[in-house]
C-alpha atoms as a PDB file:
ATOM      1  CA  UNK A   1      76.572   4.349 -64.855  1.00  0.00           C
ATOM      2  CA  UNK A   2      73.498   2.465 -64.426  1.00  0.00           C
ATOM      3  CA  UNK A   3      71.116   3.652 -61.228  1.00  0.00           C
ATOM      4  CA  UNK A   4      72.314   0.534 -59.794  1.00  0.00           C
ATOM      5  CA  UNK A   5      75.964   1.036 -60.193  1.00  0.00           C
ATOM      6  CA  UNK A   6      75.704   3.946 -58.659  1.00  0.00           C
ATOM      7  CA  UNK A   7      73.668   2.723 -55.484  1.00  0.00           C
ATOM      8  CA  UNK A   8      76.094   0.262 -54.610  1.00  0.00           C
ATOM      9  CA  UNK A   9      79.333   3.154 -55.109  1.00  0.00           C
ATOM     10  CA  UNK A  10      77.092   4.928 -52.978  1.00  0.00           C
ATOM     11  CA  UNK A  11      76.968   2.142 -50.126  1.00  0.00           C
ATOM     12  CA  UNK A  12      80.567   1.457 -50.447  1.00  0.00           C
ATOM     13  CA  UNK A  13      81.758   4.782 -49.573  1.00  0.00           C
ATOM     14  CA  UNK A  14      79.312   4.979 -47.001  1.00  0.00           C
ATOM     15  CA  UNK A  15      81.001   1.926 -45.763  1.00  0.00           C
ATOM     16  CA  UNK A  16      84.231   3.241 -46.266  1.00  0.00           C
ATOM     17  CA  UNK A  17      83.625   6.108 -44.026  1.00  0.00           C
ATOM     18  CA  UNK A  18      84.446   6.590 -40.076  1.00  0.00           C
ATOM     19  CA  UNK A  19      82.055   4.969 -37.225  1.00  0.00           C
ATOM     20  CA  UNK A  20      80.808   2.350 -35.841  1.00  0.00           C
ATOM     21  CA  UNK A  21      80.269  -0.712 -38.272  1.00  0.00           C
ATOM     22  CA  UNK A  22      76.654  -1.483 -37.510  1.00  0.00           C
ATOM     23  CA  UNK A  23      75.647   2.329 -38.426  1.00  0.00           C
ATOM     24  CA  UNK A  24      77.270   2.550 -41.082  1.00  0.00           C
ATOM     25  CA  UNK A  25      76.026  -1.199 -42.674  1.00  0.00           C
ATOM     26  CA  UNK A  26      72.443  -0.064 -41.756  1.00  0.00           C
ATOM     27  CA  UNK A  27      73.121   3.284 -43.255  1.00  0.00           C
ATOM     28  CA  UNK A  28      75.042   1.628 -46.527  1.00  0.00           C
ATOM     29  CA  UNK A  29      71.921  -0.739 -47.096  1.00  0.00           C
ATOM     30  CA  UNK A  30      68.844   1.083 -45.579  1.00  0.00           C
ATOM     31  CA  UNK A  31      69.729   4.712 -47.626  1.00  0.00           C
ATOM     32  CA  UNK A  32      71.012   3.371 -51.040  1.00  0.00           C
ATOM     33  CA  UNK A  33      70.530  -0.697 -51.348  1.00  0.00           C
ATOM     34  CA  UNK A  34      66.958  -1.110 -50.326  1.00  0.00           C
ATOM     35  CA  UNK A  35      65.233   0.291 -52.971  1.00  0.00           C
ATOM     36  CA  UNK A  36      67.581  -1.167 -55.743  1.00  0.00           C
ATOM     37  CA  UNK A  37      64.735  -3.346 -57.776  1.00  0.00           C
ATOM     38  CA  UNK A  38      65.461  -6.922 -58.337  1.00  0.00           C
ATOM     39  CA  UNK A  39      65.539  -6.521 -62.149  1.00  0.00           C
ATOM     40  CA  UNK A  40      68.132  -3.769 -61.759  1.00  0.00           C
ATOM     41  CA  UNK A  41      70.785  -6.595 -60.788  1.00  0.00           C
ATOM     42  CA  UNK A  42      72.945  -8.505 -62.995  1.00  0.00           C
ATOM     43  CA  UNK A  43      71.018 -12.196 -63.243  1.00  0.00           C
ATOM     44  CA  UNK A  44      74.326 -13.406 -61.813  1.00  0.00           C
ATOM     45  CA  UNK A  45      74.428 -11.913 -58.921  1.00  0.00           C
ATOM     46  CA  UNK A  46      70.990 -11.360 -58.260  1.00  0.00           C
ATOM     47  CA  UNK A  47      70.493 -13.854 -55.768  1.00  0.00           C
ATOM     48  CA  UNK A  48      73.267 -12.827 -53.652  1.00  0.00           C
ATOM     49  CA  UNK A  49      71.667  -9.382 -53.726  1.00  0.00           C
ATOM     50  CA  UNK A  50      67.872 -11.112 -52.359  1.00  0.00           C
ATOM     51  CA  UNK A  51      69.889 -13.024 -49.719  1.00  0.00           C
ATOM     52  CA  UNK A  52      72.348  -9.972 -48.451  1.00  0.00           C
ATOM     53  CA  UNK A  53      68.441  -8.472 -48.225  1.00  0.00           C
ATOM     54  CA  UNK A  54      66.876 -11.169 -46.329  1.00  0.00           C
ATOM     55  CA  UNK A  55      69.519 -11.459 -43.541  1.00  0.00           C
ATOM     56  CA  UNK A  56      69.544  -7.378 -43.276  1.00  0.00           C
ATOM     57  CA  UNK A  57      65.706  -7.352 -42.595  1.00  0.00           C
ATOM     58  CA  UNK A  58      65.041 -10.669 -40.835  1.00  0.00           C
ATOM     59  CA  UNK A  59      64.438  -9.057 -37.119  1.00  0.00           C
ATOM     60  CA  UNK A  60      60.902  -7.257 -36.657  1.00  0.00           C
ATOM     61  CA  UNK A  61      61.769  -3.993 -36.032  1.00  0.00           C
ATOM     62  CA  UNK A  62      60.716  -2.091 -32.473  1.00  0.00           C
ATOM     63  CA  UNK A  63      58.899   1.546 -32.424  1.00  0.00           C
ATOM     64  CA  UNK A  64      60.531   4.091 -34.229  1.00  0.00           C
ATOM     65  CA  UNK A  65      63.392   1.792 -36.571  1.00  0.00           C
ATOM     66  CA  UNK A  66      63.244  -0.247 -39.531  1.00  0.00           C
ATOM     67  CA  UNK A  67      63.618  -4.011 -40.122  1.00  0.00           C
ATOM     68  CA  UNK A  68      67.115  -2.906 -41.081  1.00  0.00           C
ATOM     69  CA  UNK A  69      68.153  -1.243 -38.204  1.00  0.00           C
ATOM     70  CA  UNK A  70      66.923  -3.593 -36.097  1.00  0.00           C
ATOM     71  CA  UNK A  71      68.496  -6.934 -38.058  1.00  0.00           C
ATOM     72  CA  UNK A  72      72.052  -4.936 -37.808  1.00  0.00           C
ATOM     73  CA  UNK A  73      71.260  -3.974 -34.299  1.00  0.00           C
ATOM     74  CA  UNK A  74      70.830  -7.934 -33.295  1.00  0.00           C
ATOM     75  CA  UNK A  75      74.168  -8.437 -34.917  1.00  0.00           C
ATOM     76  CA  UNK A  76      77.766  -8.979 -33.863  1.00  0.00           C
ATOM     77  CA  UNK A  77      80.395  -6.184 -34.750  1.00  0.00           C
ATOM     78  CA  UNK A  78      82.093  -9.414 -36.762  1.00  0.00           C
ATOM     79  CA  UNK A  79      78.493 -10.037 -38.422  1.00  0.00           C
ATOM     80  CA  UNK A  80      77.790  -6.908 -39.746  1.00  0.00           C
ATOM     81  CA  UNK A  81      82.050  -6.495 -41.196  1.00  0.00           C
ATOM     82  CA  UNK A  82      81.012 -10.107 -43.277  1.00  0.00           C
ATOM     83  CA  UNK A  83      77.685  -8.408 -44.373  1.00  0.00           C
ATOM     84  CA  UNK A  84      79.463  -5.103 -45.783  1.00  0.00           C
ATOM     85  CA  UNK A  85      82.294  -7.278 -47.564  1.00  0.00           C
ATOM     86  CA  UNK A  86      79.046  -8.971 -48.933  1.00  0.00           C
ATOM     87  CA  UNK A  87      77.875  -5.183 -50.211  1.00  0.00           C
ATOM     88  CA  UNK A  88      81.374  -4.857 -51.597  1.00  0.00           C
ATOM     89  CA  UNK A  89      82.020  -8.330 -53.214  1.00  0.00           C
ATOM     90  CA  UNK A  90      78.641  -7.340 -55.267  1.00  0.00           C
ATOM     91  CA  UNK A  91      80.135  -3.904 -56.108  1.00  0.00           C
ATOM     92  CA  UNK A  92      83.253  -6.169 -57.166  1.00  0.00           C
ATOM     93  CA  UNK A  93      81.157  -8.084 -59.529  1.00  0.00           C
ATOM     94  CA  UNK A  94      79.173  -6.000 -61.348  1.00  0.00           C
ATOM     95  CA  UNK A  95      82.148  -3.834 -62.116  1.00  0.00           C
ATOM     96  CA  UNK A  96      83.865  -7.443 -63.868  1.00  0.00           C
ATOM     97  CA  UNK A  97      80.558  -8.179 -65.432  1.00  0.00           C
ATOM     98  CA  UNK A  98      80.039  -4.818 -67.282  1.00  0.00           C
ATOM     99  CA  UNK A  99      83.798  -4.589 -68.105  1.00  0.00           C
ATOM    100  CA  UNK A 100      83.599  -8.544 -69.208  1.00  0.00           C
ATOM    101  CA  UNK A 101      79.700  -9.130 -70.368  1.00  0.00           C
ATOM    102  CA  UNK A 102      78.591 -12.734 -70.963  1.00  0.00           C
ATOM    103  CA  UNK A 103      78.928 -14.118 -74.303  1.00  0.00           C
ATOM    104  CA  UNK A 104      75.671 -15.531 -75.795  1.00  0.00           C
ATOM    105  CA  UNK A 105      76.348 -19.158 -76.618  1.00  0.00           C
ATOM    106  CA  UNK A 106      75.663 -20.063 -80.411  1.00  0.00           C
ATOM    107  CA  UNK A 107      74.320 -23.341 -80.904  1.00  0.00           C
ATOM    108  CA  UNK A 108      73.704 -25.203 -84.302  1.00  0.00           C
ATOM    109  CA  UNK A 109      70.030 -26.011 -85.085  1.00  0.00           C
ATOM    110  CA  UNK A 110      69.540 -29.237 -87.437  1.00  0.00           C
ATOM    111  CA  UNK A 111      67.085 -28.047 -89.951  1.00  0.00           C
ATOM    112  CA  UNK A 112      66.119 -31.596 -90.489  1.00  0.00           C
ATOM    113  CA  UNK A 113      67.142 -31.561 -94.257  1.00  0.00           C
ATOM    114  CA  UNK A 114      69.876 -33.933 -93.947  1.00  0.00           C
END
C-alpha cells in the first residue's frame, strides 16, 4: 500500500471513530492528510485533493491552532460531515483506480510513406 493509501485509511478510521465531527475532520486531515504531497495523488483525483485542502485551511488561524483547526472550527456540524464524505469519496477512488488502472490509449502514427 502506497504511503498515500495508507494516509487516507488512516483518516477514514479516524473519521469513523466516536466524537464530535469537527474534531475528528480536523484530526482526520491535520494528523494524516496534510502532509500527503501533491505528486503522491492519483492525477485524477488530484485536484479534488488541492481543493478538500484549500477549504480545510482557508481561516487564519488564532494563537495556539492551526489553519485547520481553525477552518473546521468556523464550520457548521453539516459542513464539516460534507468535507469528511469528501476525505472518503477520495479513499473510494483511489481504491477503483488501483484495482482498475487507466489504459494508455494507442494511437496510429502515419509514417508519411504512403
Amino acid at each position: 500500500m502506497s504511503s498515500a493509501w495508507e494516509k487516507f485509511f488512516s483518516a477514514a478510521q479516524t473519521l469513523s471513530a466516536a466524537g464530535p465531527i469537527k474534531r475528528r475532520l480536523a484530526t482526520a486531515y491535520g494528523t494524516h492528510l496534510a502532509s500527503v504531497q501533491y505528486d503522491e495523488i492519483p492525477r485524477e483525483v488530484r485536484d479534488e485533493f488541492l481543493a478538500l485542502g484549500s477549504s480545510l485551511s482557508s481561516v487564519p488561524p488564532l494563537r495556539g491552532e492551526t489553519a485547520v483547526q481553525a477552518s473546521v472550527r468556523k464550520m457548521s456540524d453539516h459542513e464539516a460531515a460534507m468535507h469528511a464524505l469528501r476525505i472518503v469519496n477520495l479513499l473510494g477512488s483511489m481504491i477503483r483506480l488501483q484495482l482498475h488502472p487507466r489504459q494508455p490509449i494507442l494511437r496510429a502514427v502515419n509514417s508519411g510513406d504512403d
